[in-house]
C-alpha atoms as a PDB file:
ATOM      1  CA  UNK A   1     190.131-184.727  47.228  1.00  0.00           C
ATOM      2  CA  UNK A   2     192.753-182.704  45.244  1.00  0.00           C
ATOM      3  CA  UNK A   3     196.116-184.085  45.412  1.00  0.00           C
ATOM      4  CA  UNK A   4     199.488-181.688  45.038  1.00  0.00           C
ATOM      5  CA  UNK A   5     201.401-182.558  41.917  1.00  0.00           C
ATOM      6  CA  UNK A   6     204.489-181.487  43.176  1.00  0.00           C
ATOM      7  CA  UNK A   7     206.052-181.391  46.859  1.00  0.00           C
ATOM      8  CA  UNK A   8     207.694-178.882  48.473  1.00  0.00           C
ATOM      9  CA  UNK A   9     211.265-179.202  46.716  1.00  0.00           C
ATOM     10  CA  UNK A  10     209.323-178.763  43.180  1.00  0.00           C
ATOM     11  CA  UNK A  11     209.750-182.574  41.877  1.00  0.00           C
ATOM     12  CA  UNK A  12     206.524-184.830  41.441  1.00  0.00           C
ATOM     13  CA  UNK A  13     205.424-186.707  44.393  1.00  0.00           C
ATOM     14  CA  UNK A  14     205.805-190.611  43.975  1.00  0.00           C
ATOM     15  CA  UNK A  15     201.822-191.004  43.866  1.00  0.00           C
ATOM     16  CA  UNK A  16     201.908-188.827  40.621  1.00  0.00           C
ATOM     17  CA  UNK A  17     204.041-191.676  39.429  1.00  0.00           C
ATOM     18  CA  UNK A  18     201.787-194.559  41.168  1.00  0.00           C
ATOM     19  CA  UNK A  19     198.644-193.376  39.766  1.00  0.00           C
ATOM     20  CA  UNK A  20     199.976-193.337  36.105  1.00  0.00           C
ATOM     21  CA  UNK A  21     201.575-196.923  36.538  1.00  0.00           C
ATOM     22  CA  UNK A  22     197.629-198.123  37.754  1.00  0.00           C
ATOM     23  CA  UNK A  23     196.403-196.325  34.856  1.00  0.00           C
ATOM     24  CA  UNK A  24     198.210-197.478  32.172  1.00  0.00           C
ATOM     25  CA  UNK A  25     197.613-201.344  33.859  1.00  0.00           C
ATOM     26  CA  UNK A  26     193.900-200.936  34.013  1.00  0.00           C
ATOM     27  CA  UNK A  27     194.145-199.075  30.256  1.00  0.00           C
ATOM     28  CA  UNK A  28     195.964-202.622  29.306  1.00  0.00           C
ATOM     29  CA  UNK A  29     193.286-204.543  31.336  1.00  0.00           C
ATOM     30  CA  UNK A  30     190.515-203.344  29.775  1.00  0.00           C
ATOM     31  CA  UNK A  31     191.725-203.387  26.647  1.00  0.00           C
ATOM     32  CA  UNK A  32     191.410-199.455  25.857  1.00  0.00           C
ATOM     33  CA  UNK A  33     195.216-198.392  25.219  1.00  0.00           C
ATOM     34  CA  UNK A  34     197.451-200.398  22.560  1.00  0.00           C
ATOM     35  CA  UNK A  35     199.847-202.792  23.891  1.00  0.00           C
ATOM     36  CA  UNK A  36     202.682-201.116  21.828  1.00  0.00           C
ATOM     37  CA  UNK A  37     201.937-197.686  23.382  1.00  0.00           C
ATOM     38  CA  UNK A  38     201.303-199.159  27.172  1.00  0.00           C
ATOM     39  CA  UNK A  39     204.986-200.117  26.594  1.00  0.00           C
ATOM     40  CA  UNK A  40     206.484-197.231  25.388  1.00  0.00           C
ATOM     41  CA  UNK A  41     204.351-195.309  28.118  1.00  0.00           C
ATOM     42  CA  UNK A  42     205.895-197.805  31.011  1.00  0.00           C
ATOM     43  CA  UNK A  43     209.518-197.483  29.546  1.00  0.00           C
ATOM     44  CA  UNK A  44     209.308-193.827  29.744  1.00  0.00           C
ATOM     45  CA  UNK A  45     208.627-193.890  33.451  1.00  0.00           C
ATOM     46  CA  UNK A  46     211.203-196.460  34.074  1.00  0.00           C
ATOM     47  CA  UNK A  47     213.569-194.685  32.416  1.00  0.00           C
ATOM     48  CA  UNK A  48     212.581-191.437  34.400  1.00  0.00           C
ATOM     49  CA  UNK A  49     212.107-192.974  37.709  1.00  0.00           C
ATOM     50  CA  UNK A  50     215.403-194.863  37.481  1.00  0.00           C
ATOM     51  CA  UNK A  51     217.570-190.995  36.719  1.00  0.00           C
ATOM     52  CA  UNK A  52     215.753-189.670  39.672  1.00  0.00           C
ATOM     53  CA  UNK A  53     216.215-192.671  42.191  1.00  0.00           C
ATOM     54  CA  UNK A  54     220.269-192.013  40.641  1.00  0.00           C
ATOM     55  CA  UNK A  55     220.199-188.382  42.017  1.00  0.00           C
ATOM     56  CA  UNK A  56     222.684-188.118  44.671  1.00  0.00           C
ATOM     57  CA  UNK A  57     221.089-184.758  45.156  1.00  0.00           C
ATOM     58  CA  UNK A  58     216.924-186.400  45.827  1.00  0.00           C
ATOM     59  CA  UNK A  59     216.073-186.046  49.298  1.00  0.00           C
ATOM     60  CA  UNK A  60     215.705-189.917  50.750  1.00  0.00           C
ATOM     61  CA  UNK A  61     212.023-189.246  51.536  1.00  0.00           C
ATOM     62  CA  UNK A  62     211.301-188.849  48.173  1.00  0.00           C
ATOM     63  CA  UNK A  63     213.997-191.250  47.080  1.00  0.00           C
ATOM     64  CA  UNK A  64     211.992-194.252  49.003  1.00  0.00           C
ATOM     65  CA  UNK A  65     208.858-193.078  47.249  1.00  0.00           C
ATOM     66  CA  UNK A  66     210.197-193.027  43.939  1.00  0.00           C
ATOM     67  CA  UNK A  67     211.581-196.644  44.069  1.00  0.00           C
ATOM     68  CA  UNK A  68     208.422-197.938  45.315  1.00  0.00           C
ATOM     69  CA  UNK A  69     207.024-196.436  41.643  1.00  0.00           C
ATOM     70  CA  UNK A  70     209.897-197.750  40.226  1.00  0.00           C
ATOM     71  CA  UNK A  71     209.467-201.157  41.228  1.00  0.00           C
ATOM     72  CA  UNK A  72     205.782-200.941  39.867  1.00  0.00           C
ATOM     73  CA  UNK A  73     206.834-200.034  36.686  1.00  0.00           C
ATOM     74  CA  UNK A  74     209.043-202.169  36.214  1.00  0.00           C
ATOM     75  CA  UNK A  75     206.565-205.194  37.223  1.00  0.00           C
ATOM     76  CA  UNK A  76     204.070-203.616  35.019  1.00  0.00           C
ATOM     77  CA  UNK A  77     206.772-203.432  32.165  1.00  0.00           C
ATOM     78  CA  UNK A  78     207.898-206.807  32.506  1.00  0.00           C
ATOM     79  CA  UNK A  79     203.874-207.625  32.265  1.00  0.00           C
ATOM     80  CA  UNK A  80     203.744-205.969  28.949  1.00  0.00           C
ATOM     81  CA  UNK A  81     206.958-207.749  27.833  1.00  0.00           C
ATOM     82  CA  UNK A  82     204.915-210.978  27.473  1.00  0.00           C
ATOM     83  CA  UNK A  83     202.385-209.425  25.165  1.00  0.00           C
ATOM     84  CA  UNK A  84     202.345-209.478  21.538  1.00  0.00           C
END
């Protein structure tokens, strides 16, 4: 099954975001990705998830989906926060 990056108004649908929030917890689960990088990786998406949630100009169906992604990265990052 080939999922669409991007959605109709051009931006990255919020499973784009979802799937690389899973990825970098199971990459930190299974010990394959550094802890230092997971976190810089998870920062990176909060930091972009949280200008695009800002966007008084994001449609609110994408707006809800982003948040969602949001909220997952910012469980994952507070996660990472308690590794060394």
């Amino acid at each position: 099954m080939s999922k669409e990056i991007l959605d109709s108004d051009g931006l990255p649908g919020h499973d784009y975001f979802l799937d690389a929030v899973n990825h970098i917890d199971d990459a930190v689960a299974n010990n394959t990705i550094a802890a230092g990088a997971a976190k810089g990786l998870v920062y990176s998406l909060v930091e972009t998830l949280g200008s695009m949630v800002g966007d008084p100009d994001l449609p609110s169906h994408l707006k809800s989906g982003y948040m969602g992604a949001l909220d997952l990265a910012v469980e994952l990052e507070a996660k990472l926060s308690k590794l060394r």
